[in-house]
N, C-alpha and C. Protein backbone atom coordinates (compact mmCIF):
# COMPACT_ATOMS: atom_id res chain seq x y z
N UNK A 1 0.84 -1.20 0.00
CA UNK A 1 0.00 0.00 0.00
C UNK A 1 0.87 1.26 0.00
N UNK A 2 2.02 1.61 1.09
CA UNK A 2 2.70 2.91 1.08
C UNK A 2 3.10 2.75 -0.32
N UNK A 3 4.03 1.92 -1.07
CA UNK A 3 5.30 1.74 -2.48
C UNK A 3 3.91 2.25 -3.31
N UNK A 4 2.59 1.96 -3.19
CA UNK A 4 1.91 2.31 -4.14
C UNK A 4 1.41 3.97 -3.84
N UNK A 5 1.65 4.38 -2.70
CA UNK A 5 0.95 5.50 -2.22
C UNK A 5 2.10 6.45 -2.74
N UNK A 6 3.25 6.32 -2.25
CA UNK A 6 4.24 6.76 -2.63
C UNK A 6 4.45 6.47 -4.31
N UNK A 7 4.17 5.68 -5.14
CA UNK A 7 4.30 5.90 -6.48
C UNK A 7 3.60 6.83 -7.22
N UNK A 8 2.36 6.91 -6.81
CA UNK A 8 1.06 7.94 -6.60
C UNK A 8 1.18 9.18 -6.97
N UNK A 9 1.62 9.55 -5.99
CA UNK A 9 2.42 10.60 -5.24
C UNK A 9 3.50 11.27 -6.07
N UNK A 10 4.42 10.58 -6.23
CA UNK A 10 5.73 10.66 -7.25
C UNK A 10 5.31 11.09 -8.89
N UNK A 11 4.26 10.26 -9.11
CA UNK A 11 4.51 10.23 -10.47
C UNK A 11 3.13 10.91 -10.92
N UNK A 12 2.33 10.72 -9.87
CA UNK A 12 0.68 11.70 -10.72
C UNK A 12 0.69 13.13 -9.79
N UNK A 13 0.53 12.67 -8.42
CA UNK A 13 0.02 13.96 -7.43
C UNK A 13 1.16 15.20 -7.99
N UNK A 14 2.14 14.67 -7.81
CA UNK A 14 2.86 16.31 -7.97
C UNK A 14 3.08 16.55 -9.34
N UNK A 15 3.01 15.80 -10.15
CA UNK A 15 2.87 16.17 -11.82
C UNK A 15 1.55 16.78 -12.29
N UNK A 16 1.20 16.39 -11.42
CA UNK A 16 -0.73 17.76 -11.39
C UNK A 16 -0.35 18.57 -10.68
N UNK A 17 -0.20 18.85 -9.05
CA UNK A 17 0.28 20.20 -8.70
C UNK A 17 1.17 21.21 -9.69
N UNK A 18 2.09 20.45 -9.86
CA UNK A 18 2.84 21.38 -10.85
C UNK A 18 2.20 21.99 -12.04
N UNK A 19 1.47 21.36 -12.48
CA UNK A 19 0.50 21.69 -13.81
C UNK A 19 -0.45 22.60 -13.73
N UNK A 20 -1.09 22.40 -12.13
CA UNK A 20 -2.21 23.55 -11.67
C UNK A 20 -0.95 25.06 -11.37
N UNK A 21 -0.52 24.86 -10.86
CA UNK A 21 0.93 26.03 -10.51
C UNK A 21 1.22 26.36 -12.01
N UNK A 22 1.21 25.43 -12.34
CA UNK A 22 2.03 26.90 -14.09
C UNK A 22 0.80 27.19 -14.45
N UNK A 23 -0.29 26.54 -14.41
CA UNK A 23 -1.89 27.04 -14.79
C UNK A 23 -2.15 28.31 -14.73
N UNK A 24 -1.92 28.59 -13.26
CA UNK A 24 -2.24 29.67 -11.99
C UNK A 24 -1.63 30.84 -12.91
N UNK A 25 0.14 30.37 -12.85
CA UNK A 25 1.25 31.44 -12.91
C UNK A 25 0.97 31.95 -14.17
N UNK A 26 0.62 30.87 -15.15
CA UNK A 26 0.12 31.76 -16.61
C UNK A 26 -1.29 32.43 -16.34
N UNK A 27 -1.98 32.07 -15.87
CA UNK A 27 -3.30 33.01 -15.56
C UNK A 27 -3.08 34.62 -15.06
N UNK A 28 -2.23 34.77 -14.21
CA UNK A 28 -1.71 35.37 -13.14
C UNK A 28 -1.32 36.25 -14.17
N UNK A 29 0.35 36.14 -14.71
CA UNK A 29 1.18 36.86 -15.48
C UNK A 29 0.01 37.13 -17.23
N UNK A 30 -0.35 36.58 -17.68
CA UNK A 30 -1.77 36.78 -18.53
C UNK A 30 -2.31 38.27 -18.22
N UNK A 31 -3.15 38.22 -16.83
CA UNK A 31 -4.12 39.17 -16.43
C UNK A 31 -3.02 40.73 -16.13
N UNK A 32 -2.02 40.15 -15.57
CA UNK A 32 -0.96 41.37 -15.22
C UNK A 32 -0.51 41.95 -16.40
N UNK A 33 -0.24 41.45 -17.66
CA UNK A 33 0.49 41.57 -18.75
C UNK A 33 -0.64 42.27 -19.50
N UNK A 34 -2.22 41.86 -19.53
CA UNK A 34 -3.23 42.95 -20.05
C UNK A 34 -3.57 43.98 -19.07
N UNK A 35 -3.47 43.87 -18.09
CA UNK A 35 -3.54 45.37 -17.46
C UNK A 35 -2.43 46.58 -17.46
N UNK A 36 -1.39 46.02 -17.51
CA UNK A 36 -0.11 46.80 -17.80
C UNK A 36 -0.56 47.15 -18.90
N UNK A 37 -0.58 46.68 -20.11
CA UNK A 37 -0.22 47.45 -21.41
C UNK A 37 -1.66 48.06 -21.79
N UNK A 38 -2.99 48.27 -20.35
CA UNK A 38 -3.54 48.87 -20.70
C UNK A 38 -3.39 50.34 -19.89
N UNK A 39 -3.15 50.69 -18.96
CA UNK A 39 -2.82 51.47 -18.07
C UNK A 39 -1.43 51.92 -18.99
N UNK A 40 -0.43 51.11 -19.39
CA UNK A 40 0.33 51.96 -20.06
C UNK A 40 0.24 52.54 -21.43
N UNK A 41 -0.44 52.28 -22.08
CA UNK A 41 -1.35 52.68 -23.45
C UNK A 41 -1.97 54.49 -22.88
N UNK A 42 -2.72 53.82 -21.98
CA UNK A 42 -3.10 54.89 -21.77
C UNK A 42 -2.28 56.40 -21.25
N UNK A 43 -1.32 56.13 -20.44
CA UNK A 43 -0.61 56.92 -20.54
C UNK A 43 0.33 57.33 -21.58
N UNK A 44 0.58 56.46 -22.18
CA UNK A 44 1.55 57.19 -23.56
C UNK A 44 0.50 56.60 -24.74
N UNK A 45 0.43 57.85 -26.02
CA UNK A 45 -0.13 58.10 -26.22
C UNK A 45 0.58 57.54 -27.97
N UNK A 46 1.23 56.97 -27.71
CA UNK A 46 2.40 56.66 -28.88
C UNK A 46 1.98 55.35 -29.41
N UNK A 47 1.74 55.20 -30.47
CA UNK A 47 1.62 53.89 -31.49
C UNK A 47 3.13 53.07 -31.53
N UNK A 48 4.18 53.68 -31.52
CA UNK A 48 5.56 53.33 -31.66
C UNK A 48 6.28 52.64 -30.27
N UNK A 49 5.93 53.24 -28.95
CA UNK A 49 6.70 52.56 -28.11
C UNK A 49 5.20 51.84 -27.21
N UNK A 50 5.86 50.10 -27.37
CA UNK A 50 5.03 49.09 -27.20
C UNK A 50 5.54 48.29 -25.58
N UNK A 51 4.58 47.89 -24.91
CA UNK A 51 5.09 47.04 -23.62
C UNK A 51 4.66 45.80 -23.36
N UNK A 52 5.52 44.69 -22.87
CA UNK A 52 5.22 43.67 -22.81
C UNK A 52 5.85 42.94 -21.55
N UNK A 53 5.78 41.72 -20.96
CA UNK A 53 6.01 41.45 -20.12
C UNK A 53 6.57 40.09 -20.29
N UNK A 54 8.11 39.64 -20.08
CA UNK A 54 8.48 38.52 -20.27
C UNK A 54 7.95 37.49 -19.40
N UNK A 55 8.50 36.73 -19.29
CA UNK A 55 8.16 35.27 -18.11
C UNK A 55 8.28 35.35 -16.92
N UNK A 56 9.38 36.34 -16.14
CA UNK A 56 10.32 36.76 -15.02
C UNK A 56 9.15 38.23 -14.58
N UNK A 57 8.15 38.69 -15.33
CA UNK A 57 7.23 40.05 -15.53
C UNK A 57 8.44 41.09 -15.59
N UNK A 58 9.48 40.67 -16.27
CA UNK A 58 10.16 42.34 -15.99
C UNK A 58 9.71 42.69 -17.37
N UNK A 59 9.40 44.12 -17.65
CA UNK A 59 8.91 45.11 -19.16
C UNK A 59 9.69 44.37 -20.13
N UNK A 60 8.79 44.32 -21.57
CA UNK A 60 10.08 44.41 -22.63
C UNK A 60 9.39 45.57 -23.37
N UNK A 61 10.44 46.69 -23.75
CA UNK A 61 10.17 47.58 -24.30
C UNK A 61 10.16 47.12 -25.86
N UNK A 62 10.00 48.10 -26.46
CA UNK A 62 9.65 47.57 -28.51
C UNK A 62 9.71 49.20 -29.13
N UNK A 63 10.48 49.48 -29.64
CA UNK A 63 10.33 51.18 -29.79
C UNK A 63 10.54 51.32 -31.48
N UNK A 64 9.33 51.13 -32.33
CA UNK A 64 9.86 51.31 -33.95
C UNK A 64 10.32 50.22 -34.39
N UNK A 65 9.47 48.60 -34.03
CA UNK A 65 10.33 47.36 -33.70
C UNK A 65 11.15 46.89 -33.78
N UNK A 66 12.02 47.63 -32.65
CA UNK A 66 13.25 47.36 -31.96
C UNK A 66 13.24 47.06 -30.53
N UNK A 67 13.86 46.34 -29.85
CA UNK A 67 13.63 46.03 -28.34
C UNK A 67 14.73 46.92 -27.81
N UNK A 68 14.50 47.73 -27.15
CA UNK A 68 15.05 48.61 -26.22
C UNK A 68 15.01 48.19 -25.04
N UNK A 69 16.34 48.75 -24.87
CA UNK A 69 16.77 49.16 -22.90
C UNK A 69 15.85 50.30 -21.94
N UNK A 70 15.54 49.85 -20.85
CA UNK A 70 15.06 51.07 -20.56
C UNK A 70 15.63 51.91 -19.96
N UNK A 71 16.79 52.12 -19.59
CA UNK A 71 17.75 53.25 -19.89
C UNK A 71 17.65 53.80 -20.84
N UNK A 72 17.54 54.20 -21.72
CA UNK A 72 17.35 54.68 -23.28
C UNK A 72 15.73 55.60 -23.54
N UNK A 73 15.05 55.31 -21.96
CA UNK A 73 13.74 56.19 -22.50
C UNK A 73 13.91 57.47 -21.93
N UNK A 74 13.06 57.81 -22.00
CA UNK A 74 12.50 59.78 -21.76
C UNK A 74 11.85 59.26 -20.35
N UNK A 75 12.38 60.88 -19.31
CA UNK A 75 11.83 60.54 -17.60
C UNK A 75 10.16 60.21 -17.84
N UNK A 76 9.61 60.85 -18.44
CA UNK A 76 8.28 60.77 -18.70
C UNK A 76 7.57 59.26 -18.94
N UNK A 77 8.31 58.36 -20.13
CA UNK A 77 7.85 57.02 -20.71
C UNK A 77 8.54 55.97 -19.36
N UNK A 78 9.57 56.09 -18.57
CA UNK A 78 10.06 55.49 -17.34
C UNK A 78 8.98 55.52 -16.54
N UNK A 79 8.60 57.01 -16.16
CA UNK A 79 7.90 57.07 -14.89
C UNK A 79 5.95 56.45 -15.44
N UNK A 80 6.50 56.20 -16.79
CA UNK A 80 4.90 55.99 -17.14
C UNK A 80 4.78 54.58 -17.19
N UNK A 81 6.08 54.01 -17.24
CA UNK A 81 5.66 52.05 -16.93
C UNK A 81 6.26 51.52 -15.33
N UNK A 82 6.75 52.68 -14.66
CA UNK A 82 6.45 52.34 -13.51
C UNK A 82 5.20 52.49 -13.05
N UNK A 83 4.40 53.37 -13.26
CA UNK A 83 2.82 53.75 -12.56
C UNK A 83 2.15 52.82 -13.33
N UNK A 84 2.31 52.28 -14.65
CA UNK A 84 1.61 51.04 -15.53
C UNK A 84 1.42 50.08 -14.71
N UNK A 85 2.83 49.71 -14.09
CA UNK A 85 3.28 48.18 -13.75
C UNK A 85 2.87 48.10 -11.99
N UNK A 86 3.16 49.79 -11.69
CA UNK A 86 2.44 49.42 -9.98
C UNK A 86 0.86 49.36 -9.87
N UNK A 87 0.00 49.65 -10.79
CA UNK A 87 -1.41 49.88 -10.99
C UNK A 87 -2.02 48.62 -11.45
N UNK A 88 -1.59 48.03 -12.49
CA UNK A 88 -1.47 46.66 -12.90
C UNK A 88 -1.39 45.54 -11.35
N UNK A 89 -0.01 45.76 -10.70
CA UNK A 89 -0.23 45.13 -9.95
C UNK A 89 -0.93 44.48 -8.66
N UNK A 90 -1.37 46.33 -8.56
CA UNK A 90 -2.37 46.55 -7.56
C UNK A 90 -3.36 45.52 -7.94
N UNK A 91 -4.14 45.84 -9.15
CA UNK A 91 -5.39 44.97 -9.28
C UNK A 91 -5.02 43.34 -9.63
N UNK A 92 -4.15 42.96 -9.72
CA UNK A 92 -3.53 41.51 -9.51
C UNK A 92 -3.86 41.20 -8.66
N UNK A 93 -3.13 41.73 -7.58
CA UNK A 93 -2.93 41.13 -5.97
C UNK A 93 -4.51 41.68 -5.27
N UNK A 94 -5.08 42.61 -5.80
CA UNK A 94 -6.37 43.17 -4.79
C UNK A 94 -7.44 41.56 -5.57
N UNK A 95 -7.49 40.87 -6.65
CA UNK A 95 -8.16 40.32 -7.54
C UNK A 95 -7.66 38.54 -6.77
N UNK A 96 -6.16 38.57 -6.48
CA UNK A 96 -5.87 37.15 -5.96
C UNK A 96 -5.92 36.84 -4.56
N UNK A 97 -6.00 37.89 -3.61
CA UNK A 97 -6.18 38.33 -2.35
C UNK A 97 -7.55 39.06 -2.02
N UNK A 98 -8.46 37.93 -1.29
CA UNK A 98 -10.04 38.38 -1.02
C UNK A 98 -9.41 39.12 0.81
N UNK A 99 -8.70 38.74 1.39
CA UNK A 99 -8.26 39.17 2.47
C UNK A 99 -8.11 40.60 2.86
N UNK A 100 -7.36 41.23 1.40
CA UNK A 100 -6.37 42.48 1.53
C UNK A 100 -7.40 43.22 2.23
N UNK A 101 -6.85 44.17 3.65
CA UNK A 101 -8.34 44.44 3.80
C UNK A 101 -7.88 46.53 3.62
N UNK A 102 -6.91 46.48 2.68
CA UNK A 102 -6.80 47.96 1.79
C UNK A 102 -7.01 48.06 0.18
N UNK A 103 -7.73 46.89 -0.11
CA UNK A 103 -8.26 46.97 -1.64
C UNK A 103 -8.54 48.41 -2.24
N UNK A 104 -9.62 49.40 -1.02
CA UNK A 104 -10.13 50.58 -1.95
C UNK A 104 -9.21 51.61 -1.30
N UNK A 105 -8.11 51.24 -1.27
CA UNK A 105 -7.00 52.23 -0.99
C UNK A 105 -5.69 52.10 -2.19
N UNK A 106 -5.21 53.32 -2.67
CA UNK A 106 -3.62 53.30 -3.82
C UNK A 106 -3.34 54.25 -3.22
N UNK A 107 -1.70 54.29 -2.58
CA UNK A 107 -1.26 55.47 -2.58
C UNK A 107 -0.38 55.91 -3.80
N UNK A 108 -0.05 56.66 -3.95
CA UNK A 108 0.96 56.67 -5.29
C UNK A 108 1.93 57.74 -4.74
N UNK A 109 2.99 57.56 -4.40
CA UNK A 109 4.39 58.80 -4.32
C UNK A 109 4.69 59.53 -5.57
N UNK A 110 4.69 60.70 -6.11
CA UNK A 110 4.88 61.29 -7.15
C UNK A 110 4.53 60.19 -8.72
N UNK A 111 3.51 60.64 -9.12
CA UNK A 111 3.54 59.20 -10.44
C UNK A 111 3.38 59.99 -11.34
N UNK A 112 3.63 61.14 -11.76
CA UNK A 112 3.53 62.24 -13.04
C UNK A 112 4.41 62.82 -12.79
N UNK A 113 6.32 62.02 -12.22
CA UNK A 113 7.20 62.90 -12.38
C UNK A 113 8.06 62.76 -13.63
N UNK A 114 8.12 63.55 -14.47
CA UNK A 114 8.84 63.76 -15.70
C UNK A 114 7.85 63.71 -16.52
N UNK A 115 6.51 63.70 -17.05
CA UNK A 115 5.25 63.57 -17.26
C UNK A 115 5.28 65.11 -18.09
N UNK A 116 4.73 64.84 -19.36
CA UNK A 116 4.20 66.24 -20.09
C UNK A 116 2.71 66.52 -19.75
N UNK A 117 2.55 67.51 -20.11
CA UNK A 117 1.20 68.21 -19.80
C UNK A 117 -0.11 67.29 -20.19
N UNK A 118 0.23 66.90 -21.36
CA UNK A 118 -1.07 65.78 -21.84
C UNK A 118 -0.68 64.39 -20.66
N UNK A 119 0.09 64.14 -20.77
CA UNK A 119 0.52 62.83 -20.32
C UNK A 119 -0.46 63.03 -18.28
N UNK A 120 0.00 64.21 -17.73
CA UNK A 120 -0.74 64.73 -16.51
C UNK A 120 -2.03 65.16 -16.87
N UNK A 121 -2.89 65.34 -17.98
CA UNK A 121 -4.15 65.19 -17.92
C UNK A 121 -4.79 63.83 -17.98
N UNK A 122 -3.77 62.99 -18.67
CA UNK A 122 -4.52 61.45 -18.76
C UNK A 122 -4.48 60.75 -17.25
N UNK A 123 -3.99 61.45 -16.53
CA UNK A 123 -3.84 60.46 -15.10
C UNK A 123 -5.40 60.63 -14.72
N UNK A 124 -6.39 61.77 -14.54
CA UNK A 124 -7.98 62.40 -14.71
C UNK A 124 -8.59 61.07 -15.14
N UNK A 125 -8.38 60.65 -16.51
CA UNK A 125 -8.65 59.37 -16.90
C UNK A 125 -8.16 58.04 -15.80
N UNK A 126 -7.01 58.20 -15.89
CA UNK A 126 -6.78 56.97 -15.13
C UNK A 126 -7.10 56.79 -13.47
N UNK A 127 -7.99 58.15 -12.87
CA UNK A 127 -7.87 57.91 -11.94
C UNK A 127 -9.67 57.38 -11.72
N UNK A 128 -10.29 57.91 -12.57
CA UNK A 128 -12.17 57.34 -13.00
C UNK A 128 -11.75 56.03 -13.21
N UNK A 129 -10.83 55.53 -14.05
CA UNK A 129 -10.94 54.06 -14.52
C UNK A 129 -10.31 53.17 -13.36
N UNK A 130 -9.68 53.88 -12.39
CA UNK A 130 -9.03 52.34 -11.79
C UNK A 130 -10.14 51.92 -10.32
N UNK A 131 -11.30 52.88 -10.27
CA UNK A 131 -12.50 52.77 -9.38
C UNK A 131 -11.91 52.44 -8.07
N UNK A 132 -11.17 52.89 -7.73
CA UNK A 132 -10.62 52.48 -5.91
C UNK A 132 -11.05 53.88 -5.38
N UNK A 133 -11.90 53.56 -4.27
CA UNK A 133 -12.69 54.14 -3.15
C UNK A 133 -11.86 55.73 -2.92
N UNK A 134 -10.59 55.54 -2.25
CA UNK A 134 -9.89 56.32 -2.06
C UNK A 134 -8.47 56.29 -2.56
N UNK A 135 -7.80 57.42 -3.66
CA UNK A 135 -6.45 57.36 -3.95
C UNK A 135 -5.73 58.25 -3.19
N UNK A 136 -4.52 57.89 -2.62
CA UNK A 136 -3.76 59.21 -1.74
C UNK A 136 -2.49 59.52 -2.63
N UNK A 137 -2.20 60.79 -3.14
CA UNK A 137 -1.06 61.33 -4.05
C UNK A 137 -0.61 62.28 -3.48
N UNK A 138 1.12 61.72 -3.56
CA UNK A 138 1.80 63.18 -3.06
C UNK A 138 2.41 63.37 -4.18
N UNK A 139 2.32 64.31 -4.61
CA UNK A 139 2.64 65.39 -6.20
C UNK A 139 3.66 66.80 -5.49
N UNK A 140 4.25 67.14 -6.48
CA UNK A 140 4.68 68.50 -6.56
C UNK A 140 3.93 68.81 -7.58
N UNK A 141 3.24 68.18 -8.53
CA UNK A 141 2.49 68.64 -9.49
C UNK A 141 1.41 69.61 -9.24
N UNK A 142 1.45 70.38 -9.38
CA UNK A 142 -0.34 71.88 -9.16
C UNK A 142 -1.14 71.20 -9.74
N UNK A 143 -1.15 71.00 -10.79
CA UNK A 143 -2.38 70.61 -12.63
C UNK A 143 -3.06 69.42 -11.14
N UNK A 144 -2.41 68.45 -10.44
CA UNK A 144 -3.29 67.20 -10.01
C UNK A 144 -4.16 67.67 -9.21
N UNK A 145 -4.12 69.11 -8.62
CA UNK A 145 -5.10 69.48 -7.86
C UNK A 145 -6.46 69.78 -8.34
N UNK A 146 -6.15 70.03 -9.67
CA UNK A 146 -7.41 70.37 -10.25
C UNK A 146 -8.11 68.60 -10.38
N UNK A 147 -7.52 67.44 -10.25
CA UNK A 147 -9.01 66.50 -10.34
C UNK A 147 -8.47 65.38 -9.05
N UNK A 148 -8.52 66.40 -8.30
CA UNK A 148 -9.04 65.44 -6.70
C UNK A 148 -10.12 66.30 -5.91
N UNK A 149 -10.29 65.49 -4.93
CA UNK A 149 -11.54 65.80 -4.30
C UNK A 149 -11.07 66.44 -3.43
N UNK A 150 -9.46 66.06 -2.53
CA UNK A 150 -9.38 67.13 -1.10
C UNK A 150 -8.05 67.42 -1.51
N UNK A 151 -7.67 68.54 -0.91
CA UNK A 151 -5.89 68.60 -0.99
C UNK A 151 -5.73 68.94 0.48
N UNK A 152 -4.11 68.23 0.41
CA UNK A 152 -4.03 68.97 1.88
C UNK A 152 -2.12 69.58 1.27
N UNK A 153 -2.53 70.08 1.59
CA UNK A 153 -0.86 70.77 1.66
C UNK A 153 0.32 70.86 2.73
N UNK A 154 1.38 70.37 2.43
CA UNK A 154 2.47 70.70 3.73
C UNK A 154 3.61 71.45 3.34
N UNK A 155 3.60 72.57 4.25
CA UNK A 155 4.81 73.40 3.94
C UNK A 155 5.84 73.48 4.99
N UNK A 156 7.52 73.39 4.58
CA UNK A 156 8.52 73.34 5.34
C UNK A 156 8.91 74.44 5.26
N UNK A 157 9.14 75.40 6.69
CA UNK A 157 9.46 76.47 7.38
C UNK A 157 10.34 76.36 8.52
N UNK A 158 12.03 76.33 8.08
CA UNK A 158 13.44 76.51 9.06
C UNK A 158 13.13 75.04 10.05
N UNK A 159 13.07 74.00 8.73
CA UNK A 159 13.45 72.39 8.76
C UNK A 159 11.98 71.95 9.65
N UNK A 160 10.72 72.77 10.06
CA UNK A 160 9.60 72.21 10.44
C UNK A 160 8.36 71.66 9.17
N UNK A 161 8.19 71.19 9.04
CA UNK A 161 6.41 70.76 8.26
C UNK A 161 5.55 71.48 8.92
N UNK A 162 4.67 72.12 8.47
CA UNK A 162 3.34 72.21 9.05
C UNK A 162 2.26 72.02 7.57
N UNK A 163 0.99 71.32 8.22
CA UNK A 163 -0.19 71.25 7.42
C UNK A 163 -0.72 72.31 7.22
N UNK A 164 -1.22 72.62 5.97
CA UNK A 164 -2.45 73.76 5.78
C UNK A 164 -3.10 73.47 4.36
N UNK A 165 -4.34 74.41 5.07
CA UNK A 165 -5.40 73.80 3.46
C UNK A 165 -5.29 74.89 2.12
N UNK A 166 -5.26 74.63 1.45
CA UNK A 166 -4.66 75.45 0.33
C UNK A 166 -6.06 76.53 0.00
């Protein structure tokens, strides 16, 4: 009974686990790989520079089909597949995790830095489309004040912070 339990085991049970696991991992990297290159579409506005996601999910850039380094982009197209790829991920993990109990929360640390003027109106867009309850952004950007709901402002005066409402 064990030599057979153990053959079992050996040669079917974990040759299906493994099969459900790359199942998963292609499902997974699938759903991440269409949300990225939609969130990043949307921010760049370019037919020419294309994003994709290898096996490992690190970017593959495509620029005029050529595969580029991303050293080689503009601060703007950088900072626009980092906010792609952290937004993307968000709804991965909020989608594989019923637990998370900050789903309708994104904070974002500066995500329109190096960003042209169009490129900082499409975030307006991206911030209706990604439907989370509450987003918290710290910007040096002005333009983002115009499409949030509260601002709070902090100003440093001889190395203190203080809050005030603008």
């Amino acid at each position: 009974y064990w030599t057979k339990m153990q053959s079992w085991l050996e040669g079917t049970f974990i040759t299906l686990i493994e099969s459900i696991e790359q199942q998963i991992l292609y499902k997974v990297h699938n759903d991440f790989n269409v949300l990225f290159k939609k969130w990043f579409e949307m921010l760049i506005k370019e037919d020419n520079l294309l994003v994709d996601l290898d096996t490992e999910f690190t970017p593959l850039l495509e620029q005029n089909g050529h595969i580029i380094e991303y050293g080689y982009l503009s601060g703007g197209e950088k900072t626009a597949i980092a906010l792609a790829y952290r937004l993307a991920l968000n709804e991965v993990v909020n989608q594989l995790m019923s637990v998370i109990k900050t789903k309708d929360l994104l904070i974002l640390d500066e995500p329109t830095d190096g960003f042209s003027d169009p490129q900082i109106e499409r975030i307006r867009d991206i911030l209706k489309e990604i439907n989370i309850h509450q987003v918290i952004i710290v910007s040096h950007e002005k333009k983002i004040e115009s499409f949030v709901d509260h601002v709070i402002a902090i100003k440093k005066d001889d190395h203190v912070s203080r809050v005030f409402l603008p």
